[in-house]
C-alpha atoms as a PDB file:
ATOM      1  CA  UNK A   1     -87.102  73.334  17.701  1.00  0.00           C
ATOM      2  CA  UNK A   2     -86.415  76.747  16.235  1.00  0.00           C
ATOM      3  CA  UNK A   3     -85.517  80.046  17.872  1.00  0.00           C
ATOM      4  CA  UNK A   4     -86.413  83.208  15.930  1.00  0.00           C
ATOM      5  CA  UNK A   5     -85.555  86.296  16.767  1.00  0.00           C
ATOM      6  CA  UNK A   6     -88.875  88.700  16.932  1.00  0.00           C
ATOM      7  CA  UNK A   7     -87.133  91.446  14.370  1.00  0.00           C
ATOM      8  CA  UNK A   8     -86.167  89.067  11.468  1.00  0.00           C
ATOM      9  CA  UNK A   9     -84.877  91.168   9.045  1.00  0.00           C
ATOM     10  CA  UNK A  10     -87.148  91.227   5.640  1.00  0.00           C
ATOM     11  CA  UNK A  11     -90.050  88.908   7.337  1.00  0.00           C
ATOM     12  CA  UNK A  12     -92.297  88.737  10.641  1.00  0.00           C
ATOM     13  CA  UNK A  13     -90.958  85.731  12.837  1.00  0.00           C
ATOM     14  CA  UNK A  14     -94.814  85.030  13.501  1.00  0.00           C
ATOM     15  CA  UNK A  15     -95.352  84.703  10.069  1.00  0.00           C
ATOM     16  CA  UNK A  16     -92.209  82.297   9.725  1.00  0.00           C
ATOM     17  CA  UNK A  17     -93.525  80.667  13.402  1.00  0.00           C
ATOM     18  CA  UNK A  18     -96.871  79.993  11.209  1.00  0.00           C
ATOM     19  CA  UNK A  19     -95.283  78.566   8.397  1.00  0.00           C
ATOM     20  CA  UNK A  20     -93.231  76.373  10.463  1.00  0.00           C
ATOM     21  CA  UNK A  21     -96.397  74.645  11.907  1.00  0.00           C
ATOM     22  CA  UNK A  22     -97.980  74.225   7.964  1.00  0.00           C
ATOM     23  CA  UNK A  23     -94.728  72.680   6.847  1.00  0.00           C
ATOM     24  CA  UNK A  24     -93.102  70.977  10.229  1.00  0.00           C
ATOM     25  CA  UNK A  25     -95.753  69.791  12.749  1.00  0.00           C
ATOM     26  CA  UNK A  26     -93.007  69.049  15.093  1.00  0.00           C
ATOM     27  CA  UNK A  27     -91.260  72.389  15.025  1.00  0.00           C
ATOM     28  CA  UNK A  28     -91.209  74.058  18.854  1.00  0.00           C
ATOM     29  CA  UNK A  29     -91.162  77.542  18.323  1.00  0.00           C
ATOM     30  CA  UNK A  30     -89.169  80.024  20.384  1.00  0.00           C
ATOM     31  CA  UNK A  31     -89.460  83.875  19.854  1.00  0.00           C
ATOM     32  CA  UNK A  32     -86.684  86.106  21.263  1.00  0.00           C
ATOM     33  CA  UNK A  33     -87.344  89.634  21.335  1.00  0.00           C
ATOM     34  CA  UNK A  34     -86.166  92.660  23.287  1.00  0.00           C
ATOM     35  CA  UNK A  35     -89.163  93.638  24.343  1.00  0.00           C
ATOM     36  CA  UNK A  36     -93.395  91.788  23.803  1.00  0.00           C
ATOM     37  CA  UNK A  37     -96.336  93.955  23.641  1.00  0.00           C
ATOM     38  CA  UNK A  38    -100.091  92.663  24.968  1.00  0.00           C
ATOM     39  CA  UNK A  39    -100.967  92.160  21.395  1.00  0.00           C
ATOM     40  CA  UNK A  40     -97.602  90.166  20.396  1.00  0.00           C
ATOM     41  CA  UNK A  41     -97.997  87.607  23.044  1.00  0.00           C
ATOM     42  CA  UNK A  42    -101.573  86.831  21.947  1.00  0.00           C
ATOM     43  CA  UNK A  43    -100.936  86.697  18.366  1.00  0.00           C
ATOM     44  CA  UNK A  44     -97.676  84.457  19.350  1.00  0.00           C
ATOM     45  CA  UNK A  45    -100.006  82.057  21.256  1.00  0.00           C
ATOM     46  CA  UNK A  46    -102.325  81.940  17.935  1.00  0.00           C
ATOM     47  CA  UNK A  47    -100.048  81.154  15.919  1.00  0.00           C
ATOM     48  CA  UNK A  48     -98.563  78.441  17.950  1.00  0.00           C
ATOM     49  CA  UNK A  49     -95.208  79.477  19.677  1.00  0.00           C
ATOM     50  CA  UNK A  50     -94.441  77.718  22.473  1.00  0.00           C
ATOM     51  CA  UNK A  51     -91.935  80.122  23.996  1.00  0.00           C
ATOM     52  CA  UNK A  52     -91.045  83.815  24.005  1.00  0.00           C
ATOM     53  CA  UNK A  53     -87.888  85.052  26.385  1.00  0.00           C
ATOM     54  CA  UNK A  54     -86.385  88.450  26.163  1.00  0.00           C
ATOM     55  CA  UNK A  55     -83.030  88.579  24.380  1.00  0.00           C
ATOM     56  CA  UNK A  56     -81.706  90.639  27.360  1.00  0.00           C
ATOM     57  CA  UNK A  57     -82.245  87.451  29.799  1.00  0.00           C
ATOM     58  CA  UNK A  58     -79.237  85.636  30.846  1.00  0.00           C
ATOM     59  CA  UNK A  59     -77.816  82.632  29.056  1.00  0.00           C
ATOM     60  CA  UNK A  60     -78.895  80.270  31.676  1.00  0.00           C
ATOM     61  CA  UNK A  61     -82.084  81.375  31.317  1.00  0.00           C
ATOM     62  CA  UNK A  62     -82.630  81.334  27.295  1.00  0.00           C
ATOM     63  CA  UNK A  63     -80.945  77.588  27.709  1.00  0.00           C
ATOM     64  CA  UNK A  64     -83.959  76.753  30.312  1.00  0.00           C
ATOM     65  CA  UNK A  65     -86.179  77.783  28.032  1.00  0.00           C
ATOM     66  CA  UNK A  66     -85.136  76.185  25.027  1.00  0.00           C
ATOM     67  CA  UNK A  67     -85.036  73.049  27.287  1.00  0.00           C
ATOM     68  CA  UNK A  68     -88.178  73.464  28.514  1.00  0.00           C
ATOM     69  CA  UNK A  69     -89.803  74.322  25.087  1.00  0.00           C
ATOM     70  CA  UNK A  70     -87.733  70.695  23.160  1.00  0.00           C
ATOM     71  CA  UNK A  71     -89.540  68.818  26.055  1.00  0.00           C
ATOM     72  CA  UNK A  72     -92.959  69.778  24.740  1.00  0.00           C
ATOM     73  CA  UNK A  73     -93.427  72.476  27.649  1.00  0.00           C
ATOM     74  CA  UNK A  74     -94.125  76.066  27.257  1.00  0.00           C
ATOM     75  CA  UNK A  75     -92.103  78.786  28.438  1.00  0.00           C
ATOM     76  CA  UNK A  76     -93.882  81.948  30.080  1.00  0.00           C
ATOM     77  CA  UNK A  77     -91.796  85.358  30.298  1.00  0.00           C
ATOM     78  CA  UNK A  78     -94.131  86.270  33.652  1.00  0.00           C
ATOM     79  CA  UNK A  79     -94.644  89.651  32.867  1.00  0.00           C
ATOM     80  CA  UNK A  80     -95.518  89.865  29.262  1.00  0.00           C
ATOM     81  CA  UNK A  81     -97.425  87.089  29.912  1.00  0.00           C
ATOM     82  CA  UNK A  82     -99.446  88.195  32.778  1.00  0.00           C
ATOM     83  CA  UNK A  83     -99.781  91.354  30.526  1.00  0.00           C
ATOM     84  CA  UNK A  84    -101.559  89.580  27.643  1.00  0.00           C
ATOM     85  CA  UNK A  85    -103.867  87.249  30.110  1.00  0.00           C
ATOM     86  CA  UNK A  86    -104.521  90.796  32.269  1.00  0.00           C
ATOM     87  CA  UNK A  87    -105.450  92.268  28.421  1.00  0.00           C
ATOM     88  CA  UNK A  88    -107.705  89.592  27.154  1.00  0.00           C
ATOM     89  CA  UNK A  89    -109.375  89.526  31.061  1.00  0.00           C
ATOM     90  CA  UNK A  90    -110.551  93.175  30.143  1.00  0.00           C
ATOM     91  CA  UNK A  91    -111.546  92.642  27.305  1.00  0.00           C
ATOM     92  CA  UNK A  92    -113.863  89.853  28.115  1.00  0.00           C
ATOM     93  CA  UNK A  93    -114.574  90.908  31.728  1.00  0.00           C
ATOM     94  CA  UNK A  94    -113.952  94.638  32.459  1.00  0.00           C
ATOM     95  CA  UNK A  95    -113.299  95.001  36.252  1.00  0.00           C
ATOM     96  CA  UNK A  96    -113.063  98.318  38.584  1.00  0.00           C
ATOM     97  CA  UNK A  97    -109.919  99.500  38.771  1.00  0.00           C
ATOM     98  CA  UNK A  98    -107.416  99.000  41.625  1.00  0.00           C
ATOM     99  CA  UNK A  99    -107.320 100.405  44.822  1.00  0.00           C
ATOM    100  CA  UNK A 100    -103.597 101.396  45.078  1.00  0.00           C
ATOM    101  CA  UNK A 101    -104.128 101.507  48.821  1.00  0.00           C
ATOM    102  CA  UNK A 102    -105.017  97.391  48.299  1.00  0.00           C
ATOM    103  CA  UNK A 103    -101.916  96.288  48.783  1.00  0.00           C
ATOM    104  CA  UNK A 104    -101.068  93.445  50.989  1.00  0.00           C
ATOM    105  CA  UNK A 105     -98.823  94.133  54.337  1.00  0.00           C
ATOM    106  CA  UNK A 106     -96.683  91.197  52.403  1.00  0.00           C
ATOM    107  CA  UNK A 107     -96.717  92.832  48.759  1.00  0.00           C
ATOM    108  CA  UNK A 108     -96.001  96.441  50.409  1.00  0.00           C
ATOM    109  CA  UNK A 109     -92.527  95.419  53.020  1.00  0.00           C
ATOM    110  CA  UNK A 110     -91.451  93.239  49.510  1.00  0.00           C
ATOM    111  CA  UNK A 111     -91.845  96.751  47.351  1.00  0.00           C
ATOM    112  CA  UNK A 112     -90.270  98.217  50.510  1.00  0.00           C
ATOM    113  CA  UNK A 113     -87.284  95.784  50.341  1.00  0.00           C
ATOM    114  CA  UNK A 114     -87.254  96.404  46.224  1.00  0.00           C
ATOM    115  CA  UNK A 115     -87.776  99.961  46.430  1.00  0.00           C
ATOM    116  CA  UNK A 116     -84.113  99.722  48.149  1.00  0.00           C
ATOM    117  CA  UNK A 117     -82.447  97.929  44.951  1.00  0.00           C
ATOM    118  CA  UNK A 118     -82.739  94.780  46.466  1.00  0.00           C
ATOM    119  CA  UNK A 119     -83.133  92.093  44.061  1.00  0.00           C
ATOM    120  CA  UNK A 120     -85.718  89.209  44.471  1.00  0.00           C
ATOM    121  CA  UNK A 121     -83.471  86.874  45.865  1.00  0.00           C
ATOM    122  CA  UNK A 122     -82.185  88.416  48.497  1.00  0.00           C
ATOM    123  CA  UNK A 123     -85.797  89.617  49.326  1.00  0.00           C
ATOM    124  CA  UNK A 124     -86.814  86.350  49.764  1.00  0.00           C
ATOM    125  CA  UNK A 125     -83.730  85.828  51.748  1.00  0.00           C
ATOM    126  CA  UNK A 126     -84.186  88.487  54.126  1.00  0.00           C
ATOM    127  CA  UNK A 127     -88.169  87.182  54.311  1.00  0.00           C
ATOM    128  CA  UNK A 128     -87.311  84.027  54.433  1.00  0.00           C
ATOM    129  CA  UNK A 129     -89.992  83.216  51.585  1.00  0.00           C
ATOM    130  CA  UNK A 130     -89.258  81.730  48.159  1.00  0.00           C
ATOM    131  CA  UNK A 131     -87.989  83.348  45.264  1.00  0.00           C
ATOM    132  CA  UNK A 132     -91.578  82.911  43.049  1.00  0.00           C
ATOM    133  CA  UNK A 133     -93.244  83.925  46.214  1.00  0.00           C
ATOM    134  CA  UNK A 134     -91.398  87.203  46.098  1.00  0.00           C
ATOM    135  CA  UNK A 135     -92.355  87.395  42.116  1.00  0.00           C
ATOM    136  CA  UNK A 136     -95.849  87.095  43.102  1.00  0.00           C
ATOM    137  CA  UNK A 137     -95.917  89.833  45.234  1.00  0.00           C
ATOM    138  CA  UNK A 138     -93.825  91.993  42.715  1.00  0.00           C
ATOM    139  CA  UNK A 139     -96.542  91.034  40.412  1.00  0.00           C
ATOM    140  CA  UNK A 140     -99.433  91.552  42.114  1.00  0.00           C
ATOM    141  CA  UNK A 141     -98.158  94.855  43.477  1.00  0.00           C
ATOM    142  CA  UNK A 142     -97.223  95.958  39.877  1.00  0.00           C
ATOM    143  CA  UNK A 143    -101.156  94.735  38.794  1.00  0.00           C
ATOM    144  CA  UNK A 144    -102.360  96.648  41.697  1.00  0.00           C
ATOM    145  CA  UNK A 145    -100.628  99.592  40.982  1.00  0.00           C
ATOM    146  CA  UNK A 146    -100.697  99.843  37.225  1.00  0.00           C
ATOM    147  CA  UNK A 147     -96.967 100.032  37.449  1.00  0.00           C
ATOM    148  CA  UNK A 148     -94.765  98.428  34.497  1.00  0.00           C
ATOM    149  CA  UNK A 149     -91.620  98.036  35.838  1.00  0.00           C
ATOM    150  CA  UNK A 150     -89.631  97.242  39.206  1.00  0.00           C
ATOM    151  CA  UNK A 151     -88.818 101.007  39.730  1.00  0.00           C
ATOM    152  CA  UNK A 152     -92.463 102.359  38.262  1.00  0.00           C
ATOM    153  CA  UNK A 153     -93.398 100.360  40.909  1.00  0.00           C
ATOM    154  CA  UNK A 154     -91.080 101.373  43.808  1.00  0.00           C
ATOM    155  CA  UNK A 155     -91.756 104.981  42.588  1.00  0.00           C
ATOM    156  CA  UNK A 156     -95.544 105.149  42.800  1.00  0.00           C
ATOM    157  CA  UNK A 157     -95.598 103.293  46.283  1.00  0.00           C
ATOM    158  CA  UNK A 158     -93.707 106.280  47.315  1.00  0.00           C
ATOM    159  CA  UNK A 159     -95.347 108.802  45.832  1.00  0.00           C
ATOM    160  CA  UNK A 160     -98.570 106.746  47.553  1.00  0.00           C
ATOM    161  CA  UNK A 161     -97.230 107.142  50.343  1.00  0.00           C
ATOM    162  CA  UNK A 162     -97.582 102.940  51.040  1.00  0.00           C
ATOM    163  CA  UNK A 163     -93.692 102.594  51.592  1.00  0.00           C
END
């Protein structure tokens, strides 16, 4: 298994990610990054990476995925994920956009909830739902809404007047 970090200085960990697969077969690639565009997530997948977490993620969470990724798994950062599959979806199938007004009663009291600083956790807490239920709303809402971030998100559902 190796673990690159996306800005390698003096050469392009996709290219070393690519290399790695000519010259190891074995090699589970990682890329760590501060931040993955549409376009580096698909090129990633192409070139055979089997993981890509955000530098800024918490230990824990980079040692899951490095688990996950040495057991012959994949690990999917959600969002810039869900980004690149959302990307390659238009491309292939253009759809309307999004009604903002389509949110779910569900997706719009968990933006409510967020929209307050509350993190997902204690959202699904105070639901009483599960923590990747709450990310799916969060997600969904974001889709819906076009927003890219927690507080895009909380901040167009205002200005929507939906929260």
């Amino acid at each position: 298994m190796a673990l690159l970090d996306a800005n390698l200085s003096g050469s392009d960990a996709l290219t070393v990610a690519r290399e790695l697969q000519k010259e190891i077969v074995s090699t589970n690639v990682i890329i760590s990054g501060t931040h993955f565009s549409e376009q580096d997530v698909i090129d990633a997948m192409r070139a055979g990476v089997r993981g890509m977490v955000l530098s800024a993620m918490p230990p824990e969470i980079i040692v899951r995925c490095a688990r996950k990724v040495a057991s012959g798994d994949r690990w999917l950062e959600m969002d810039s994920h869900a980004r690149a599959f959302d990307s390659l979806l238009r491309t292939t199938h253009p759809r309307p956009a999004q009604d903002g007004n389509a949110l779910s009663a569900r997706e719009a009291e968990v933006v409510r909830l967020l929209a307050t600083g509350m993190r997902n956790h204690e959202i699904a807490r105070q639901l009483q739902l599960s923590e990747s239920t709450v990310k799916v709303h969060v997600h969904n809402a974001r889709r819906k809404l076009g927003a890219t971030s927690r507080v895009e998100l909380a901040l167009q559902a205002r200005n929507k007047g939906l929260i």
